[in-house]
Every structure is written in C-alpha cells, then in structure tokens.
Protein backbone atom coordinates (compact mmCIF):
# COMPACT_ATOMS: atom_id res chain seq x y z
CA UNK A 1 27.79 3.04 6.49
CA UNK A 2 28.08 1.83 9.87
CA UNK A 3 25.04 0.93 12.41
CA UNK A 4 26.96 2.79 15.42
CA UNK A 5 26.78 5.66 13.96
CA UNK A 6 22.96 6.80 13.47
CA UNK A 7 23.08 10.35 13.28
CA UNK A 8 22.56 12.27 9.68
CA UNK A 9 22.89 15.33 8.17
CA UNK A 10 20.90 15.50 4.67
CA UNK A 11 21.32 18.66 2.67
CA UNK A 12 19.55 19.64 -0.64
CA UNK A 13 16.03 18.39 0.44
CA UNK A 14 12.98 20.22 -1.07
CA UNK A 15 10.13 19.81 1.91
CA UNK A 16 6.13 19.30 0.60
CA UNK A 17 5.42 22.62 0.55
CA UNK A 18 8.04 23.63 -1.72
CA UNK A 19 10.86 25.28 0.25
CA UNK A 20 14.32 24.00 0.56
CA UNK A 21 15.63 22.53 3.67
CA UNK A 22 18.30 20.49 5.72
CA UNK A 23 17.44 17.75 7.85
CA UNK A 24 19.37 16.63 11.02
CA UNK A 25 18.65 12.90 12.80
CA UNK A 26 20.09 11.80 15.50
CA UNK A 27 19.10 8.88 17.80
CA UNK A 28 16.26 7.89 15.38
CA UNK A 29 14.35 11.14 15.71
CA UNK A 30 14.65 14.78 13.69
CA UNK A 31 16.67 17.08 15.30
CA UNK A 32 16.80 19.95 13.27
CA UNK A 33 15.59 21.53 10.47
CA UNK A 34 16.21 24.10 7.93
CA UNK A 35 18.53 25.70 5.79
CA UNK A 36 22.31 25.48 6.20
CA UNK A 37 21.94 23.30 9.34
CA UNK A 38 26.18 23.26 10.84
CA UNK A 39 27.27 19.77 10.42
CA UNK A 40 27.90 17.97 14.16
CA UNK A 41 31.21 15.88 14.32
CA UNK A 42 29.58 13.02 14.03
CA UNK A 43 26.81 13.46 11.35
CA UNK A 44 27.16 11.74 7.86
CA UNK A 45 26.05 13.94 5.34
CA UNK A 46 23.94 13.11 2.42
CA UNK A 47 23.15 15.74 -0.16
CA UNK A 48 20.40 14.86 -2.18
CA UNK A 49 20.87 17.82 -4.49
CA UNK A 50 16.77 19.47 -4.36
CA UNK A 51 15.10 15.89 -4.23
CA UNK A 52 11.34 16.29 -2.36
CA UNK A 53 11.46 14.75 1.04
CA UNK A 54 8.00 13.30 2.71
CA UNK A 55 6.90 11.38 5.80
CA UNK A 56 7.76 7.69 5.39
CA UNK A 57 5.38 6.01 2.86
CA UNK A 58 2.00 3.68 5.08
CA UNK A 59 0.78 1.24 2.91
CA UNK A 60 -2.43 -0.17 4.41
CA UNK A 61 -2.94 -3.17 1.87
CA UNK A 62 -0.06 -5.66 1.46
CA UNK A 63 0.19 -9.09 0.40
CA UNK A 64 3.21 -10.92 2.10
CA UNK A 65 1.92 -14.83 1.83
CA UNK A 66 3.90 -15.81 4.91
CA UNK A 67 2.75 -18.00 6.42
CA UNK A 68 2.43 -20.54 4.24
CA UNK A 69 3.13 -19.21 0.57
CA UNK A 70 6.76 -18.04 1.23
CA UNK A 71 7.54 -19.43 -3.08
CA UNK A 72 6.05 -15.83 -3.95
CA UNK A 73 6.70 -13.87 -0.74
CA UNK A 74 7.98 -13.75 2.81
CA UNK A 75 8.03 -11.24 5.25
CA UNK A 76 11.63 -10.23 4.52
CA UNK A 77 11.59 -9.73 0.89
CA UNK A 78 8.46 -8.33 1.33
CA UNK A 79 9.67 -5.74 3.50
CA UNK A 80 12.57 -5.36 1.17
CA UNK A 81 10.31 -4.16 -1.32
CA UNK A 82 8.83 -1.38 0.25
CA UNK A 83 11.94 -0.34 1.81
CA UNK A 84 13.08 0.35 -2.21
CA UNK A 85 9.49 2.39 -2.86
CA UNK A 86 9.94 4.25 -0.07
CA UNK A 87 7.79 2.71 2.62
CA UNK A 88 8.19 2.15 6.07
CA UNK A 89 5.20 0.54 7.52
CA UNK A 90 2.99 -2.12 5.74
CA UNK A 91 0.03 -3.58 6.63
CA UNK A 92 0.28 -7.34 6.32
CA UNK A 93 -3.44 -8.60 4.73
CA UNK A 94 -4.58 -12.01 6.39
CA UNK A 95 -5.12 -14.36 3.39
CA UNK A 96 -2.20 -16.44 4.33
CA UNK A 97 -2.11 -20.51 5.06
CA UNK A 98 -2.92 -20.50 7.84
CA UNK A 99 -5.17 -17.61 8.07
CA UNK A 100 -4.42 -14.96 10.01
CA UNK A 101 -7.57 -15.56 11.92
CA UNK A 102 -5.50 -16.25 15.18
CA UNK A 103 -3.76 -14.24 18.02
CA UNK A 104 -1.10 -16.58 17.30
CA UNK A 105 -0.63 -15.98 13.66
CA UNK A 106 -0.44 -12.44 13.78
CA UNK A 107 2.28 -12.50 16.29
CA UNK A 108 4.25 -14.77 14.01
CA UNK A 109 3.92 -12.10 11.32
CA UNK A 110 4.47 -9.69 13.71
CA UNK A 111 7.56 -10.55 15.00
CA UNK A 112 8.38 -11.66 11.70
CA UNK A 113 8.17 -8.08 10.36
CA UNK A 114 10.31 -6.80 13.61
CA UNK A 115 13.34 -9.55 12.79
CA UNK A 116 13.27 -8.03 9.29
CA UNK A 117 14.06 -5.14 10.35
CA UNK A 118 13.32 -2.80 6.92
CA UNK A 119 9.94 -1.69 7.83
CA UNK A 120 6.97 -1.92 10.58
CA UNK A 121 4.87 -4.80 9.81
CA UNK A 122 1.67 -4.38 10.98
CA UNK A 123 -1.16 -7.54 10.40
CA UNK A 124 -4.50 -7.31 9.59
CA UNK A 125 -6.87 -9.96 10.90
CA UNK A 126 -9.39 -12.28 9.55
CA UNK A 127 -12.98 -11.19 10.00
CA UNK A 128 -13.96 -14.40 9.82
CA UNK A 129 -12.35 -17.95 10.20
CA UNK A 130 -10.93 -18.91 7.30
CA UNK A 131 -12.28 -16.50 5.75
CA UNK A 132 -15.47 -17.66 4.49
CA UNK A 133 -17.74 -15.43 5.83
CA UNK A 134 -19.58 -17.30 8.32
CA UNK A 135 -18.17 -17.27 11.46
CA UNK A 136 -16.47 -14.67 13.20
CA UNK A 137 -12.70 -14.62 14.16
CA UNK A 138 -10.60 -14.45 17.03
CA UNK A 139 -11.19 -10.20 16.49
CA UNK A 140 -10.90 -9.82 20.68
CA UNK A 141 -8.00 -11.79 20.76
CA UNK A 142 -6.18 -10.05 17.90
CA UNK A 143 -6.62 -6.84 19.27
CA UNK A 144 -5.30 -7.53 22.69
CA UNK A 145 -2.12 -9.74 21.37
CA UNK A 146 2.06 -8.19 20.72
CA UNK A 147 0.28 -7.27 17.39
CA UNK A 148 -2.29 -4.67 18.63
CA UNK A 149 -4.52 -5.20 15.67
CA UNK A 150 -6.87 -2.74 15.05
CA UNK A 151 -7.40 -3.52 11.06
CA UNK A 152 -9.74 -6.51 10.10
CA UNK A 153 -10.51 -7.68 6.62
CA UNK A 154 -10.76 -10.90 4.59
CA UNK A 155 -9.79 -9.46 1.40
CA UNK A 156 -9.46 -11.49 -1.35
CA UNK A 157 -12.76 -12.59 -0.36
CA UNK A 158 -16.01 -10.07 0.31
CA UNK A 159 -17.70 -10.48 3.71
CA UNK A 160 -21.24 -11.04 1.81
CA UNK A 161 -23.45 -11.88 4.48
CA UNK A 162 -25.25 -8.36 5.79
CA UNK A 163 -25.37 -10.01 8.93
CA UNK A 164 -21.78 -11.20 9.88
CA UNK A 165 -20.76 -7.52 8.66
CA UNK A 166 -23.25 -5.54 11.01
CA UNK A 167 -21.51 -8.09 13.99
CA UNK A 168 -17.76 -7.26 12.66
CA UNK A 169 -19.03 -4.04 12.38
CA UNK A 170 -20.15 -3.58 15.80
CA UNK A 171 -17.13 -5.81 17.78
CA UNK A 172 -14.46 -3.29 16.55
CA UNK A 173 -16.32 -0.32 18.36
CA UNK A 174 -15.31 -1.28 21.47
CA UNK A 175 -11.59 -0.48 20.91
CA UNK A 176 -11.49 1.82 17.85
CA UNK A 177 -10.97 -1.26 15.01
CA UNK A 178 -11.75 -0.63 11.35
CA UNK A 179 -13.21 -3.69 9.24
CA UNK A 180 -11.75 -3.37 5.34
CA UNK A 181 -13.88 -4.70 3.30
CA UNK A 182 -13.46 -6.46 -0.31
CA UNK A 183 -16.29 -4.88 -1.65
CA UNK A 184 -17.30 -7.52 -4.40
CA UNK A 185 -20.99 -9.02 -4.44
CA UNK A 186 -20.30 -12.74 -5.25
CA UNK A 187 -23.18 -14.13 -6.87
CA UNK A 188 -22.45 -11.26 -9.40
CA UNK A 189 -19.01 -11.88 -10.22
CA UNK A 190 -19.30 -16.11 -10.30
CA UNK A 191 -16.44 -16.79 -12.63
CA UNK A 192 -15.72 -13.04 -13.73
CA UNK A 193 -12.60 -12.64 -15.38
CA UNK A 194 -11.91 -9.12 -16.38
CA UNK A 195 -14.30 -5.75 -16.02
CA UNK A 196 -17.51 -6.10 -17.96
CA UNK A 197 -17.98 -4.01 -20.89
CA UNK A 198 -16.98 -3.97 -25.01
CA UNK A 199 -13.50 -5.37 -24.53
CA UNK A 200 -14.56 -8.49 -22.23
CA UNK A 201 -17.46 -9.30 -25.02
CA UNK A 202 -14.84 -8.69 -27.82
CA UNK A 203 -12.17 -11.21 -25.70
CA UNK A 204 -14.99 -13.52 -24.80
CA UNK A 205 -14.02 -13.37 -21.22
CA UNK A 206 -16.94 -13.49 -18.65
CA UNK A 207 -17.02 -9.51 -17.18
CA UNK A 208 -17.15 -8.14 -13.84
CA UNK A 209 -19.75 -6.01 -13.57
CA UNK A 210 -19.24 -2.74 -11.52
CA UNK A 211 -22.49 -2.89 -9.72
CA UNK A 212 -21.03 -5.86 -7.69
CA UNK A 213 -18.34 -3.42 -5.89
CA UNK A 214 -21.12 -0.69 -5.99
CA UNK A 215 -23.72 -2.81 -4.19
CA UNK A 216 -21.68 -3.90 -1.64
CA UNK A 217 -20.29 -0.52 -1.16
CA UNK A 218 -23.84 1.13 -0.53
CA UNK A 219 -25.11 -1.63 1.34
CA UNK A 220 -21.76 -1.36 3.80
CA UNK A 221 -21.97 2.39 4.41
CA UNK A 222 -25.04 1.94 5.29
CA UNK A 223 -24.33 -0.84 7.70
CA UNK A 224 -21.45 1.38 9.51
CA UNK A 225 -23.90 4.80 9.71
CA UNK A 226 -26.56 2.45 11.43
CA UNK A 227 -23.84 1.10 14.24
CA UNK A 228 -21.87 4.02 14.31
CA UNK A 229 -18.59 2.10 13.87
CA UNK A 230 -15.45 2.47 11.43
CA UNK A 231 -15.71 1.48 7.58
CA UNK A 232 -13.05 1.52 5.03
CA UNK A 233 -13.62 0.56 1.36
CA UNK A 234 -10.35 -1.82 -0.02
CA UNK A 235 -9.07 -0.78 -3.63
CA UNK A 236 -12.17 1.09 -5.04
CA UNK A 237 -12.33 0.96 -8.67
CA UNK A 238 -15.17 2.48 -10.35
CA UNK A 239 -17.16 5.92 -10.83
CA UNK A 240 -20.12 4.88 -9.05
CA UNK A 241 -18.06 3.78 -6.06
CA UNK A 242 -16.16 7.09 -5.70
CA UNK A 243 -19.86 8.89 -5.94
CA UNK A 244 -21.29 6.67 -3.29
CA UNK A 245 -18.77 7.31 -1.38
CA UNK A 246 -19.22 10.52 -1.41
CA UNK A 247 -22.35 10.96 -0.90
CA UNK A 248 -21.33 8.95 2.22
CA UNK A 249 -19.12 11.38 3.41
CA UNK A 250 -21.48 14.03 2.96
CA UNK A 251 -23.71 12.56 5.20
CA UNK A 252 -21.13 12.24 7.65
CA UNK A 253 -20.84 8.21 7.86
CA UNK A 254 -17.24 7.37 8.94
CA UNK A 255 -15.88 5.26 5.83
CA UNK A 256 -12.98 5.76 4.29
CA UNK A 257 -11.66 4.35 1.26
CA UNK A 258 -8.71 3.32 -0.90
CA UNK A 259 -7.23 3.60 -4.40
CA UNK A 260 -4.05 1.38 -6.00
CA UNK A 261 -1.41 3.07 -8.14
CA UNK A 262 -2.29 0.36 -11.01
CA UNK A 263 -6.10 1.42 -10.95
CA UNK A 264 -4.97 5.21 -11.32
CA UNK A 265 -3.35 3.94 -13.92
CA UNK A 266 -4.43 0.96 -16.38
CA UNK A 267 -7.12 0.39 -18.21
CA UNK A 268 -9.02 -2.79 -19.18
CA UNK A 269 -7.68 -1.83 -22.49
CA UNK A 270 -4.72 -3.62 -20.98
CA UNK A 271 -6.54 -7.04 -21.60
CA UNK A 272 -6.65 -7.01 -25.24
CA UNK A 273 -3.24 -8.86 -25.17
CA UNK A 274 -4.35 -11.58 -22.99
CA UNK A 275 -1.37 -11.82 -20.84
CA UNK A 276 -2.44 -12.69 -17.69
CA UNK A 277 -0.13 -9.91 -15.54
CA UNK A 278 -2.96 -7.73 -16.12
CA UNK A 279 -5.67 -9.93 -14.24
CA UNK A 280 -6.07 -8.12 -10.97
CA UNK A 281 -8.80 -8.56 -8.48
CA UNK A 282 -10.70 -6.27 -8.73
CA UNK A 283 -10.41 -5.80 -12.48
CA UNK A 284 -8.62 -2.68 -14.59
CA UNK A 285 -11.81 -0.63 -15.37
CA UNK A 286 -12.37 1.73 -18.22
CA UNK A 287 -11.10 5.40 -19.27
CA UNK A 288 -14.28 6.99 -17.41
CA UNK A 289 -13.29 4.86 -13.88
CA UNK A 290 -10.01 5.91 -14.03
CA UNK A 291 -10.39 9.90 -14.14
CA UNK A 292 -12.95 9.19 -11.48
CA UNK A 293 -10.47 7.72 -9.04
CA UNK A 294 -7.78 10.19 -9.70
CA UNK A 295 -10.48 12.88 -9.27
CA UNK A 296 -11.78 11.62 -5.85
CA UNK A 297 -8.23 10.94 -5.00
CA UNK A 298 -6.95 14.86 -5.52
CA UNK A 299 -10.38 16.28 -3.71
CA UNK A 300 -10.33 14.03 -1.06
CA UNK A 301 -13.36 11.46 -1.57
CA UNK A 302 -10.52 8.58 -1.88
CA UNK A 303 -8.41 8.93 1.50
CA UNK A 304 -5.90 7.25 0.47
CA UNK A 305 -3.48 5.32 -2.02
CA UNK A 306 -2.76 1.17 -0.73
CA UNK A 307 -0.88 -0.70 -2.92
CA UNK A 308 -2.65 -4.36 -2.96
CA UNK A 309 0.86 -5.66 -3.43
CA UNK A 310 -0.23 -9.12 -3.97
CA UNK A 311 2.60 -11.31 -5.45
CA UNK A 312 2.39 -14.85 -7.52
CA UNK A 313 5.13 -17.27 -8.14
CA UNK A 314 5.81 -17.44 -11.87
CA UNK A 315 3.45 -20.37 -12.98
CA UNK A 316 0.75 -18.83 -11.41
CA UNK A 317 0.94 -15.97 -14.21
CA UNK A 318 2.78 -17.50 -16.72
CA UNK A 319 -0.66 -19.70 -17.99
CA UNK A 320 -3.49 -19.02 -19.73
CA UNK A 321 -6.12 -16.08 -18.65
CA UNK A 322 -8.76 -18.54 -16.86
CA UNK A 323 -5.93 -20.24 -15.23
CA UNK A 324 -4.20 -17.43 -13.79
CA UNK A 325 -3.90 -16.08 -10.07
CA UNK A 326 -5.24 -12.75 -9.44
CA UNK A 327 -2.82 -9.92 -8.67
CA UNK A 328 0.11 -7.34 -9.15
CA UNK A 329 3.14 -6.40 -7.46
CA UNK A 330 2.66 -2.55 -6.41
CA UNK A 331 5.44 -1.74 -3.59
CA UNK A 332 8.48 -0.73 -5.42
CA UNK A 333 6.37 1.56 -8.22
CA UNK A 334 3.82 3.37 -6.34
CA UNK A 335 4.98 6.39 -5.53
CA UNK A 336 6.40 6.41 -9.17
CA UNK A 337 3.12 6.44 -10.10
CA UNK A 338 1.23 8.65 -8.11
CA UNK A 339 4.21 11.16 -9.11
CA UNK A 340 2.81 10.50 -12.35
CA UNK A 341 -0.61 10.68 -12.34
CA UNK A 342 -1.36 12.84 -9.98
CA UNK A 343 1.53 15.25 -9.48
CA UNK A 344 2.96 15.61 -12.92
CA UNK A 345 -0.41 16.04 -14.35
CA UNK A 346 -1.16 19.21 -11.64
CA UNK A 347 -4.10 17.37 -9.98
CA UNK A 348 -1.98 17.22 -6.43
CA UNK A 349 0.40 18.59 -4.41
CA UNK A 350 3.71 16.62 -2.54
CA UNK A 351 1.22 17.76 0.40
CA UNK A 352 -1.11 15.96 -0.84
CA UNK A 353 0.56 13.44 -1.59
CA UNK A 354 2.50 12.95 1.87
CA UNK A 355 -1.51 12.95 3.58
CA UNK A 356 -2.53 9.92 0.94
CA UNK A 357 0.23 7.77 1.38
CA UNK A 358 1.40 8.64 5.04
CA UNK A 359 -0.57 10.64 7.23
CA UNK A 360 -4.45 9.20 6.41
CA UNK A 361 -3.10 5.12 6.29
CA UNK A 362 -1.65 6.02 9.56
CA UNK A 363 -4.63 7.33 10.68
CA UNK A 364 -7.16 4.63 9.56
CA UNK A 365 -4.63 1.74 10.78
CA UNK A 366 -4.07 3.87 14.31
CA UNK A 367 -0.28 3.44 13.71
CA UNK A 368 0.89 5.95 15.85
CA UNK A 369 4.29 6.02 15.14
CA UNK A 370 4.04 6.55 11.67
CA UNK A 371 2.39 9.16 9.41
CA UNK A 372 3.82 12.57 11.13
CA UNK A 373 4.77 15.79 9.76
CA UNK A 374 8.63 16.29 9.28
CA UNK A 375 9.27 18.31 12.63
CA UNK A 376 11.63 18.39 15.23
CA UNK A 377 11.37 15.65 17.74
CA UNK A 378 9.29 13.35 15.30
CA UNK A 379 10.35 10.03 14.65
CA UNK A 380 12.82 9.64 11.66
CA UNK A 381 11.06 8.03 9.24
CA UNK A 382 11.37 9.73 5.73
CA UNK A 383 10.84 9.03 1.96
CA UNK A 384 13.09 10.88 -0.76
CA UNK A 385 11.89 11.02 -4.05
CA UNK A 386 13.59 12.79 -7.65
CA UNK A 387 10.25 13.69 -8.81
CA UNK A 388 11.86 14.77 -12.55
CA UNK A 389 14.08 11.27 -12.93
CA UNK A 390 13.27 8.32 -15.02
CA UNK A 391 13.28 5.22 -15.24
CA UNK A 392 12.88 2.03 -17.00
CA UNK A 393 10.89 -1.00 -14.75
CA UNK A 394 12.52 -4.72 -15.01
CA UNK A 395 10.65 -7.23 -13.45
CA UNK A 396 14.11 -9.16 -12.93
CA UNK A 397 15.38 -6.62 -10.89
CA UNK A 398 12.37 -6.38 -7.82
CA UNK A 399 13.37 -7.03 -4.75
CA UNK A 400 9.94 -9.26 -4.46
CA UNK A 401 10.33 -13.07 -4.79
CA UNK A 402 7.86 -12.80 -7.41
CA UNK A 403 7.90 -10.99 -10.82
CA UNK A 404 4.80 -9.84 -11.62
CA UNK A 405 4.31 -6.99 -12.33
CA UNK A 406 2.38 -5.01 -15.13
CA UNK A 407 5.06 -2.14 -15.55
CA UNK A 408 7.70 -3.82 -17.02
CA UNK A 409 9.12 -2.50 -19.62
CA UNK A 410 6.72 1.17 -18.69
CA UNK A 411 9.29 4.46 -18.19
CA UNK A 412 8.39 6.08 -15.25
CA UNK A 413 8.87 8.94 -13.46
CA UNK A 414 10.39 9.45 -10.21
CA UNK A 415 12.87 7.76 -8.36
CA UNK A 416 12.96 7.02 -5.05
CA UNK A 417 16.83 8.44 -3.59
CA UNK A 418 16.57 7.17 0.28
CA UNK A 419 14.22 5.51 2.40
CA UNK A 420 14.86 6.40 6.35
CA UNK A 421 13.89 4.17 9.31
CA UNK A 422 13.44 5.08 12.55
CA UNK A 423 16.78 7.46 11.28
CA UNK A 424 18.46 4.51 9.90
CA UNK A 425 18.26 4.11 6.01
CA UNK A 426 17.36 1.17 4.73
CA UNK A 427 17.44 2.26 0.72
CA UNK A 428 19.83 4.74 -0.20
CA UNK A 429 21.54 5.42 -3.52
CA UNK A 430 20.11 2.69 -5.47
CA UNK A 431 20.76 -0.11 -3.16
CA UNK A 432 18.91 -1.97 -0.08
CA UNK A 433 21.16 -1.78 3.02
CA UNK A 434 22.08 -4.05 5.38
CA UNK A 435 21.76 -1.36 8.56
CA UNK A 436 18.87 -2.34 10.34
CA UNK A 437 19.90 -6.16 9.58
CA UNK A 438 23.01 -7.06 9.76
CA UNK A 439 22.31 -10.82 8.37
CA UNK A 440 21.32 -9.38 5.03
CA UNK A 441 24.07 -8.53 2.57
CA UNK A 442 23.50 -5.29 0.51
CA UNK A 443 22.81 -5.13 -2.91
CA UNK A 444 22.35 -2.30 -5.77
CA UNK A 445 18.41 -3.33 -7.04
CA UNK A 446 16.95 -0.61 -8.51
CA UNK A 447 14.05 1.40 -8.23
CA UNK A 448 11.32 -1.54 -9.53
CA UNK A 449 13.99 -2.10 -12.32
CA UNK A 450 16.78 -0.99 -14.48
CA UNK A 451 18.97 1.86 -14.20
CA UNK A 452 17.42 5.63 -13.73
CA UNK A 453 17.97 7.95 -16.25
C-alpha cells in the first residue's frame, strides 16, 4: 500500500447507529458517505464485509515511560500499540524520568509522538515538580509551549494537600486546563497492596480501603464547585465513587471522570493466585464495584473509558506480590473489552460507545482534531471493529515493549479490522503498517495476541 496514494474507498461498513454505509477519504479527510459510493480511479478499496466503523479511539490516560524508562516503553511502540486497538490519539501521563514537569519535556514527548507517526501524542503535565505534591509546576509554561497542554495530573501519585489542589485548581481557569487527579488518600493506603476486604485478609495482604479514593473524590469536587474550574476523576473504581460523582453532577459541578477496561472487568478475585500481573494501582475491586462502574458508564455518570496503559519490564512483574510494580497494559484490548462488557451484554450502544472512547476524551483533553462524528469534511480518523470475532490474547505477541498484561490467555471478543489516520491506515488486516513511517518495517501482530477466530 503505497503513501502517494491516500485516497480510500471502504465498503461493507456498519456506522454506530446501525445502518450500512461506504466511506470515501481522500486527502486525509471523508469525502463521501453512504451506500454504493462509485469507486474514483484512484481509490483503493477495502471491504470490510458489515464490520462497525467509529470515530478514531482518544485515550486520555497512557503510560509511555519515555523519557527515561524506554526498557518497558517508548513513544514509538507505545504508539504502536494503540494504533493495533484502534486508537489514534493518546494522552501521554507525566510520571516519566525526568518528569514531565517542564515546557521542555513535553515538547520532547511531543515531537516524539509526531516522528512516530501512528497516532497524536498529546502530554499531560506535572501538577507539581516532581511530583510530590508540594510545589507547583511549570503549568503556564506547559500550556503556552509546541505541546499546548491543557491536561495536568501527577498520577501515580494523589495531589493530597487541599491546598496545592485549590491553586492547580484555580491556574488552569485561565485557559480552559483540566487537573486529573489520582484520587487516593495516602495516609490510608501506606503500604496497601490489593483492595481491602475478605480476599486481602484471607491472602494476608495489607488492603486498600475504598474510602481513600472516595475521600479524595468528595473532598476534590468540592474543591472545583468552590473555584469554578475543571475536575476530572483518573480511573474510578468503586460504588461510592460513581455515587459521589453523581451526586456531583447533579449539582452541576464540572467533573468528569474515568473508567479502565480492566476495572469493568476483573475482580479482586483475581488475587487469589498471587501473580503479581493483577496488582494494579488502584486495585481490582469486588463484584458490587464492578456493576457499579459499568452502570455509571452506560447512563453517563462515568464520561468516559481511559486505558491506564501503564507498562513494566518483565522483572518488575515477574517477583513476588510486595515486590512488584503497579500496572497493566490496556491499549491493544480495550475496545475488546468494552465490546464485551458493555455492548454484548445490551448495557450500550456503538453510539455510546464512539462518545466514551472518542468524542468525551476529546472533549475533556480539548483535542480538537479528534473525537468527531463520521461526516463529510471531518478529519479521517476511524476505528473498525468485528464486534462478533474472537480471539485468543498472547502477551508475546503485543506490540508494547512490555508483556504485562492480565488477559493472556482470556478469549475475547471483537477484533479490531483497521485503524485510519488522518486517512492513512496505520493497522489494517492484522498487521501494523509502515505508511505514516516509512523507517518502520511492517509486521502481522495481532489484535493483543494470537490469531482471531
């Protein structure tokens, strides 16, 4: 498939809203759509025989480790990976080495994401230097630099002092920033290990109680209704926390919040084996959390799904429980899983599903190039997904440095067909290409692993 030639014709397309549909692109943009479109001279066609076709997937929380930790991650394969789950523009979270508490380190990651080529790489910034919740960062800076920031968090770590947050809080007003916060009380969660309940006291591993996301939850929305500014909760994971939310939204505060495909998932039932692929910051909750999330997901309380892609070299995992780094891979599964969950079980709509993972992260992260409705002039960016297919995950077949992930070995349902950026594809038929960068030879990965059914 040749770079010079960049206009498409895909046939057999099933749109979110259920009706079938061709799809012209030319010059990076749609062109045309609807049924039976006449095939230009130039167009390649692609039929993909009644797959459903969405906006290109937004993922708002993603862990690429470069700078600094490139063992488990770089930009590249990074971007790689949610090129093959059907993404095309990730949100690159600031926990690196350095921080990415700097105008200067964001451009690096920045421009790092554009030489890629396989997706827009957007970074978030440090709130605070170093992240460790004293002093604020470089915010101005960040938002005036190449990389236009306008999403600020130091996940991995919660901002815990009140006062530092009301300040972050009230420094992104002035040009429309949203502060993403790791909602995790730490004096309540000193050497937590897993969610707090009957299986940690059965494992005799110290729990993590679900009043330390709940409390820092209240106390945040709370925080943003007082100064009026943007709030948005990072991987939410329990009932209370979808309730207070809520009840947030009822009284009109502006938060949003998030939900990962694992924690719509998994359970801390997971745990009982010990092996450490299922420690994940925050935890796996119980039975009860989980319907909650997929609950607030489908009505609208959770605004959208994020992976938390947050990948660890293998002898970061492959130790015992205490030892081990916190954290799952989640780009090349995720819409897999929300297919899953939420679709196959009747609880959502493709709709729905395109506003979760494309329109609302677009939104929140003010990417405005991203997260549009499939029309005519819009830009090109697509995600096409065989909602019916299976398929088998193998962690040795990721396109991620790193291999863990807590699927392996799991069937799941839907596979991604084609991935389209700005009208180029950069995943099609099973294998990466090499058509937005010609440096990187093409390969035939699979969807998270193995061959589809």
């Amino acid at each position: 498939m040749s770079a010079s030639n960049s206009n498409f014709l895909l046939t057999g397309l099933t749109l979110s809203d259920g009706t079938s549909s061709d799809i012209q692109i030319a010059g990076g943009v749609i062109t045309a759509i609807g049924k039976s479109l006449p095939k230009n001279s130039d167009d390649q066609v692609i039929n993909f025989n009644g797959s459903v076709v969405l906006p290109g997937l937004v993922d708002l929380h993603t862990h690429l480790r470069e700078p600094g930790k490139e063992d488990a991650e770089t930009v590249l394969s990074g971007s790689m990976a949610a090129a093959k789950g059907g993404y095309v523009a990730i949100s690159a979270m600031a926990n690196t080495s350095p921080v990415a508490d700097t105008a200067g380190v964001v451009e690096q990651v920045f421009a790092l994401g554009q030489s890629a080529g396989f997706a827009d790489v957007f970074p978030i910034g440090a709130v605070t230097q170093g992240l460790n919740g004293e002093a604020l960062s470089e915010i101005g800076a960040m938002a005036d630099s190449n990389a236009r920031v306008r999403v600020f968090s130091d996940d991995g770590n919660c901002v815990h002092d009140p006062l530092v947050m009301r300040r972050a809080l009230e420094y992104v007003k002035k040009f429309g920033g949203v502060i993403a916060q790791h909602a995790q009380e730490p004096s309540l969660t000193k050497g937590a290990q897993m969610n707090e309940g009957e299986i940690s006291s059965r494992l005799g591993l110290k729990g993590w109680p679900a009043v330390a996301e709940e409390a820092i939850i209240a106390r945040d929305v709370l925080l943003a209704d007082h100064v009026q500014s943007r709030l948005h909760i990072c991987h939410l994971t329990t009932a209370g926390g979808v309730e207070i939310i809520r009840w947030a939204k009822a009284r009109g505060i502006n938060v949003t919040a998030e939900v990962t495909p694992h924690h719509l998932l998994l359970t801390d039932e997971s745990a009982t084996s010990y092996d450490p692929i299922f420690k994940v910051n925050p935890p796996l909750r119980t039975h009860r959390d989980v319907e909650a999330l997929r609950e607030g997901l489908a009505d609208g309380t959770i605004d959208i799904v994020a992976t938390d892609h947050a990948p660890h070299p293998a002898e970061n995992k492959e130790c015992e429980w205490q030892e081990a780094a916190f954290g799952m891979l989640g780009l090349e599964s995720a819409l897999s899983i929300v297919n899953q969950t939420m679709v196959q079980t009747g609880l959502m709509n493709w709709e729905s599903v395109a506003d979760r993972m494309s329109y609302a992260p677009a939104r929140i992260g003010r990417y405005e190039n991203h997260g549009q409705k499939i029309a005519i002039g819009a830009p090109a960016h697509l995600t096409v997904i065989n909602p019916t297919q299976t398929y088998r995950v193998d962690r040795d077949l990721v396109a991620s440095r790193s291999r863990n992930t807590p699927f392996h070995g799991m069937e799941l349902t839907g596979v991604i067909q084609g991935t389209f950026f700005r009208g180029l594809p950069t995943f099609l038929a099973g294998k990466l290409t090499s058509i937005h960068n010609p440096a990187i030879q093409s390969n035939g990965i699979q969807n998270e692993g193995g061959t589809a059914k």
